[in-house]
Protein backbone atom coordinates (compact mmCIF):
# COMPACT_ATOMS: atom_id res chain seq x y z
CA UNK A 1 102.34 98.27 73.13
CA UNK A 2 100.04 96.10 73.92
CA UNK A 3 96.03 97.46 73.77
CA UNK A 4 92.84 95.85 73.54
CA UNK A 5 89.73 97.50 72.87
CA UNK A 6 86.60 96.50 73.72
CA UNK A 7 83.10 97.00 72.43
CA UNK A 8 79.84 98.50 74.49
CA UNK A 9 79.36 96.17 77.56
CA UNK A 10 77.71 96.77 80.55
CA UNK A 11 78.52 93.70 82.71
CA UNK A 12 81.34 94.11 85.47
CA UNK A 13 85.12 93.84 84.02
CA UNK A 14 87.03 91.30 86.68
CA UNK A 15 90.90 91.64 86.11
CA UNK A 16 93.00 89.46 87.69
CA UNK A 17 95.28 92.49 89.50
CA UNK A 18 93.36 95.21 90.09
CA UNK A 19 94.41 98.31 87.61
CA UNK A 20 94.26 101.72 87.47
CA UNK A 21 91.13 103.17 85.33
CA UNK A 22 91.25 106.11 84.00
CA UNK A 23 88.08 108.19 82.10
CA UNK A 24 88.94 109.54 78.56
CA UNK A 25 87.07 112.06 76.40
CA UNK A 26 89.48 113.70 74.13
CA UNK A 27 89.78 116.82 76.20
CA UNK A 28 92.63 118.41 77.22
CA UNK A 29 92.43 117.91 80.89
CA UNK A 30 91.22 113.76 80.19
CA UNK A 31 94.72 113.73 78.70
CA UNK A 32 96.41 115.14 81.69
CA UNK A 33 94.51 112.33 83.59
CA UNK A 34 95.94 109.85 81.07
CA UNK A 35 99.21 110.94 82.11
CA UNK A 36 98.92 111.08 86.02
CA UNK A 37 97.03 107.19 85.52
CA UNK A 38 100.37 105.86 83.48
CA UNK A 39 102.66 107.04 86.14
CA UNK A 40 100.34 105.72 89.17
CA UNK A 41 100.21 101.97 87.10
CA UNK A 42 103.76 102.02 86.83
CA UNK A 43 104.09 102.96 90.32
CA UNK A 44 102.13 100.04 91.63
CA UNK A 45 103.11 97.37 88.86
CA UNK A 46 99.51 97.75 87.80
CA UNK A 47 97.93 97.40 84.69
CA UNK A 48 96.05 100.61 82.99
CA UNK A 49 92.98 100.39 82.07
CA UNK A 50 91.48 103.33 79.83
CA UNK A 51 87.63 103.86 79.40
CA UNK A 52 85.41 106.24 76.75
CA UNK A 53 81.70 106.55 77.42
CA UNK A 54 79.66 106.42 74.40
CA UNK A 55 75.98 106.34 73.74
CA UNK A 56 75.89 105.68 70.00
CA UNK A 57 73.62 102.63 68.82
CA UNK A 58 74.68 100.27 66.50
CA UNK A 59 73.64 101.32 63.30
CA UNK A 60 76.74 104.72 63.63
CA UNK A 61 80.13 102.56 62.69
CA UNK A 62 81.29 105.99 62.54
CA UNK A 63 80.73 106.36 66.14
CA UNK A 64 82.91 103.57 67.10
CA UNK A 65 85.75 104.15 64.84
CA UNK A 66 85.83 108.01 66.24
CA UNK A 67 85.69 106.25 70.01
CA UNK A 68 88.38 103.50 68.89
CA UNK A 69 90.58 106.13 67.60
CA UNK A 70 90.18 108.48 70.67
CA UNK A 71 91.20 105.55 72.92
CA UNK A 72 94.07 104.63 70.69
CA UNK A 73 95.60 107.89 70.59
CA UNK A 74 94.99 108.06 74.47
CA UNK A 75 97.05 104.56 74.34
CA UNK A 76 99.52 105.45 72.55
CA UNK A 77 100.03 108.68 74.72
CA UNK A 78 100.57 106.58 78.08
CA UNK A 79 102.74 104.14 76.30
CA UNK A 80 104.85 106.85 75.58
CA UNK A 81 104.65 108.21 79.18
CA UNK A 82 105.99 104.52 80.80
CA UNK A 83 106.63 101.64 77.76
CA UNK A 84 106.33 99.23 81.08
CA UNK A 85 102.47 99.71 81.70
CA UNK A 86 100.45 97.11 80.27
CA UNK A 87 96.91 98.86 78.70
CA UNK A 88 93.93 97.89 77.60
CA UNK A 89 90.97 100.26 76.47
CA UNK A 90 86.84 99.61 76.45
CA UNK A 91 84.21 102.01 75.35
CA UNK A 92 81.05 101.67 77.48
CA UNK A 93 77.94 101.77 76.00
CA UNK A 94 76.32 103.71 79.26
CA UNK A 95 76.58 107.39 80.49
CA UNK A 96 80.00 108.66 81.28
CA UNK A 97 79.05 108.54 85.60
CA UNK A 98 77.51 104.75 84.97
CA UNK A 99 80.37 103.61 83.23
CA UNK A 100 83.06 105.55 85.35
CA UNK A 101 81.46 103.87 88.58
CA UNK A 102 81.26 100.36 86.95
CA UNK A 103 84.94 101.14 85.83
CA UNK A 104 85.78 101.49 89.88
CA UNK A 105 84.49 98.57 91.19
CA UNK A 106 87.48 96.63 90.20
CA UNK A 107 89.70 99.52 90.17
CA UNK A 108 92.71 100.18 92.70
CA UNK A 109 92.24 103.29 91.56
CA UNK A 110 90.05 105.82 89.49
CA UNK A 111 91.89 109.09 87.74
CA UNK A 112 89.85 112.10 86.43
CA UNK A 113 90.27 115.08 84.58
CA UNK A 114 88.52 117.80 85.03
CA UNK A 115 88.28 121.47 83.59
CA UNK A 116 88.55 124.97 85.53
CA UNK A 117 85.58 126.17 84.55
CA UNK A 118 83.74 128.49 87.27
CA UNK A 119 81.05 130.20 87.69
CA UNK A 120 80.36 134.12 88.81
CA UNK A 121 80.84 132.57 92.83
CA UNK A 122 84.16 130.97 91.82
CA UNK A 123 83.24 127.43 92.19
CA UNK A 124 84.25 124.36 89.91
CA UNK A 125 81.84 122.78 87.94
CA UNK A 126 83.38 119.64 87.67
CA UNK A 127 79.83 118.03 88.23
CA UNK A 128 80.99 114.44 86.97
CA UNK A 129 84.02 114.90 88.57
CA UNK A 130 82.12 115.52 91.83
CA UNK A 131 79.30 113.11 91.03
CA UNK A 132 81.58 109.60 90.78
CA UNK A 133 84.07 111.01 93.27
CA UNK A 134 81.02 111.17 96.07
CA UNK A 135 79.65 107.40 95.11
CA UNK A 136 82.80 105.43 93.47
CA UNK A 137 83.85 102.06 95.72
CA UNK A 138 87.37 103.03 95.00
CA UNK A 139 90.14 106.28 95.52
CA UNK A 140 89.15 108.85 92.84
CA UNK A 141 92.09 110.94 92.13
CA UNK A 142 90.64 114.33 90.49
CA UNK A 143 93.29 115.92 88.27
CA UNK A 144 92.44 119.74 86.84
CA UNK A 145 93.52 122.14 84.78
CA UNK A 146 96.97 123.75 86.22
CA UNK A 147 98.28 120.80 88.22
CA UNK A 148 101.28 119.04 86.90
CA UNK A 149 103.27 116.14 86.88
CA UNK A 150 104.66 115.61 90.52
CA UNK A 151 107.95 116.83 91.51
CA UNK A 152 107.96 117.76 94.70
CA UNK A 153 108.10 114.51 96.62
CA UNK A 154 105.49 115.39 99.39
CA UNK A 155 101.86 113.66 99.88
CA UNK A 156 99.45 115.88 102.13
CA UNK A 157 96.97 113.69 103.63
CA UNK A 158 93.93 114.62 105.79
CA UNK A 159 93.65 112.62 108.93
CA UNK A 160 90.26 111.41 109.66
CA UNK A 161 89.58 107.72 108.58
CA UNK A 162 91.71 104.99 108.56
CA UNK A 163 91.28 104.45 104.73
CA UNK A 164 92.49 107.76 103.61
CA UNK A 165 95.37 107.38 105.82
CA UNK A 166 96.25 104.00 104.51
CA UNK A 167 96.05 105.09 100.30
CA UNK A 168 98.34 108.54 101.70
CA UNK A 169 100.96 106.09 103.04
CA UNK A 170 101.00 103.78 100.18
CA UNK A 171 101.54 106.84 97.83
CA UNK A 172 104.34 108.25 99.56
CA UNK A 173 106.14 104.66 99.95
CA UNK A 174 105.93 104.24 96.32
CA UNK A 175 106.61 107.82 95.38
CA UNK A 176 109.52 107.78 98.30
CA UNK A 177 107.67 110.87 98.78
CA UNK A 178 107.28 112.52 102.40
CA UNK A 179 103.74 112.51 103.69
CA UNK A 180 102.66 115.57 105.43
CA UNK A 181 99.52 114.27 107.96
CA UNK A 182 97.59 117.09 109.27
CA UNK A 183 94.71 116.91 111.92
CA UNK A 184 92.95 120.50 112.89
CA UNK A 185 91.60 121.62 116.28
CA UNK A 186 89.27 124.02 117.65
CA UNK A 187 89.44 125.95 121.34
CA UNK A 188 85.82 125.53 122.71
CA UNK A 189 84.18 128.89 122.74
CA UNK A 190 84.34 128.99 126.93
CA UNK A 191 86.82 127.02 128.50
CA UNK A 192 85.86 123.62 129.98
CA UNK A 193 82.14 124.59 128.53
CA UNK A 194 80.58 121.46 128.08
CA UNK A 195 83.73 119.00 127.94
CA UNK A 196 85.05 117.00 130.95
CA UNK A 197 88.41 117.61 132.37
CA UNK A 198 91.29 116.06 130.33
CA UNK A 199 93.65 116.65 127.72
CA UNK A 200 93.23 119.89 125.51
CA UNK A 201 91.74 119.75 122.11
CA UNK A 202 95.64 120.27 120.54
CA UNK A 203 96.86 117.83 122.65
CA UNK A 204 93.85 115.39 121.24
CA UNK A 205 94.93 116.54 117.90
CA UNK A 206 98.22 114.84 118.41
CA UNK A 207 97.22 111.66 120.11
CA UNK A 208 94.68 111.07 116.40
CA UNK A 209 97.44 111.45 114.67
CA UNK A 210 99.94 109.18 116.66
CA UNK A 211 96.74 106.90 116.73
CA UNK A 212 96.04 106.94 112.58
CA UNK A 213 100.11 106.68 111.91
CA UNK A 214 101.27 104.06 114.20
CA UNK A 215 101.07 101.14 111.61
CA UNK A 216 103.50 103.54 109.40
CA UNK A 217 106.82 101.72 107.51
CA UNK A 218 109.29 102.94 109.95
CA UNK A 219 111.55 104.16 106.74
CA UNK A 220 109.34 106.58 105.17
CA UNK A 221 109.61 110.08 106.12
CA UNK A 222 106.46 111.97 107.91
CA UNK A 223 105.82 115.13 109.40
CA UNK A 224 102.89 115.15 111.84
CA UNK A 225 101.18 118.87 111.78
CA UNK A 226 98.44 119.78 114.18
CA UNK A 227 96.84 123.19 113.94
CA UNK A 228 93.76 125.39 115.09
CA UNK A 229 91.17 126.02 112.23
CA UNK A 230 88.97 124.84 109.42
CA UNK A 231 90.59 121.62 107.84
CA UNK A 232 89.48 122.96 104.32
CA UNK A 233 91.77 126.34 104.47
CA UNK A 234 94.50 124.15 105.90
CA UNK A 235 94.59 121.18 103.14
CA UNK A 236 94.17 123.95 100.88
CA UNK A 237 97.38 125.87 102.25
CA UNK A 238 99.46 122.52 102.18
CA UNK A 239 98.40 121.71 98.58
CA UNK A 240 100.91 124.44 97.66
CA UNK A 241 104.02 122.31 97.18
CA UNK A 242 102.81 119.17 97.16
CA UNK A 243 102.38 116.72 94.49
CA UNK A 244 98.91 115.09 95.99
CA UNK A 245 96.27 115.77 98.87
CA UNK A 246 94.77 112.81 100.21
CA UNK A 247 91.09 113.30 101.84
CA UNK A 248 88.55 111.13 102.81
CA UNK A 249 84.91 110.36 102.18
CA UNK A 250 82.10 108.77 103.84
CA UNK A 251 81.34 105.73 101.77
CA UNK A 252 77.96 105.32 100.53
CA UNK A 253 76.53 109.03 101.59
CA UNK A 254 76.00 110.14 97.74
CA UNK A 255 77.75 113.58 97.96
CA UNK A 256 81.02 115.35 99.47
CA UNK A 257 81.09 116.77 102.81
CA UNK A 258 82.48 120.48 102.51
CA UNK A 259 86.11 120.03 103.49
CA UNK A 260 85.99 117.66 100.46
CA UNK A 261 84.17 119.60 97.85
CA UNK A 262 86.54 123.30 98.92
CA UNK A 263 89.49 121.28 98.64
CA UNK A 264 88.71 119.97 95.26
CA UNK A 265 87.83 123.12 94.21
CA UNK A 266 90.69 125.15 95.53
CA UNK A 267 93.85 122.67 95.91
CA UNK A 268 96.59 123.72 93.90
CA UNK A 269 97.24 119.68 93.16
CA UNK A 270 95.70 116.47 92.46
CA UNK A 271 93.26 115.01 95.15
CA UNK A 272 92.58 111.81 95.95
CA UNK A 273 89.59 111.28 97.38
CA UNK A 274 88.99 107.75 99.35
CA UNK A 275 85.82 106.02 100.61
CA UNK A 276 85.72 105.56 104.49
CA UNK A 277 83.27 102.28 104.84
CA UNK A 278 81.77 102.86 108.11
């Protein structure tokens, strides 16, 4: 096993293939992510590339050892999971959402754990989670507490923008998965109020989705579902059986719309969450 850790930098890593980056703290669900990053790098012939935030100064030696030997037991844990992956490990010298964000601007992909914690309302407080998952230039796939490894061979993805749509077909083509693509309608409240003559929202439905698909790889296997509703209670709904839910993200806004945010929250699988540049 190859591994290579790296002392507190703050500069921008360039790799020569993009890898998957994945954010370890020790915890439990970090661990998880470890696991979900291995299999993605292995997927995609990528390198992995794991990362500890520590703010420590110089003068605690114990503070790096205790960091070094985090990241090493994190190392040894995905070498286990795939012997293939190549890894390397860095502890940043910044704030976990600084150094998770630097981390993803030479990522392919960023993987994060997160706890079920809620409060009284039932919401996840996965604030970092959230945070880098709103601002990161790369997918952010959000792991919690519950989900497991994949095995059901079927990628739910969101259709909006054409990047989300894109990272949703990649994953099922590597995963020979089935991708799900969903698209959601509503009836106007009076009929004809305010729209001009033409096809009916359902019908529009379909066309976006024969639109966002039509660059698909003719072997993989896709079922096209159009529905009336809220987007968020149908991605939610789909999560059960699937192994990941694609959405996407307006690049650059700072914070989750709320079909991103209740799907995090609720989804009974990893999401991937993908920056639409406008």
């Amino acid at each position: 096993m190859e591994t290579t850790p790296v002392r507190p930098w703050c500069g921008v890593v360039r790799a020569v293939r993009e890898p998957v980056v994945v954010g370890v703290d020790g915890s439990e669900a970090s661990l998880r992510a470890v696991d979900w990053a291995a299999d993605e790098a292995a997927l995609r012939g990528a390198p992995l590339r794991l990362v500890h935030a520590s703010l420590w100064n110089d003068h605690q030696e114990d503070g790096w050892g205790y960091d070094c030997r985090l990241l090493e037991s994190a190392a040894r844990r995905a070498h286990r999971r795939d012997p293939r992956v190549r890894i390397s490990t860095e502890v940043a010298g910044e704030r976990a959402e600084r150094a998770l964000l630097r981390a993803g601007e030479s990522a392919a992909v960023l993987v994060l754990g997160t706890r079920d914690r809620a409060d009284l309302t039932g919401r996840l407080l996965g604030s970092l989670s959230l945070a880098v998952a709103a601002r990161a230039d790369c997918p952010v796939i959000v792991v919690r507490d519950g989900h497991h490894a994949p095995e059901h061979g079927r990628i739910v993805v969101g259709v909006g923008g054409p990047a989300a749509v894109r990272f949703a077909l990649r994953e099922a083509e590597v995963r020979d998965a089935e991708l799900e693509a969903v698209r959601t309608w509503r009836s106007p409240a009076r009929p004809g109020a305010g729209r001009p003559a033409g096809a009916s929202p359902e019908r529009r439905a379909a066309q976006a989705l024969e639109r966002a698909l039509r660059h698909a790889p003719e072997r993989l296997r896709i079922r096209r579902r159009t529905a009336e509703g809220s987007a968020r209670n149908l991605l939610v709904s789909a999560s059960r059986g699937a192994d990941l839910v694609v959405v996407g993200t307006r690049s650059g806004a700072g914070r989750l719309g709320q079909v991103t945010r209740r799907v995090l929250r609720h989804s009974a699988c990893p999401v991937a969450v993908v920056p639409e540049r406008h």
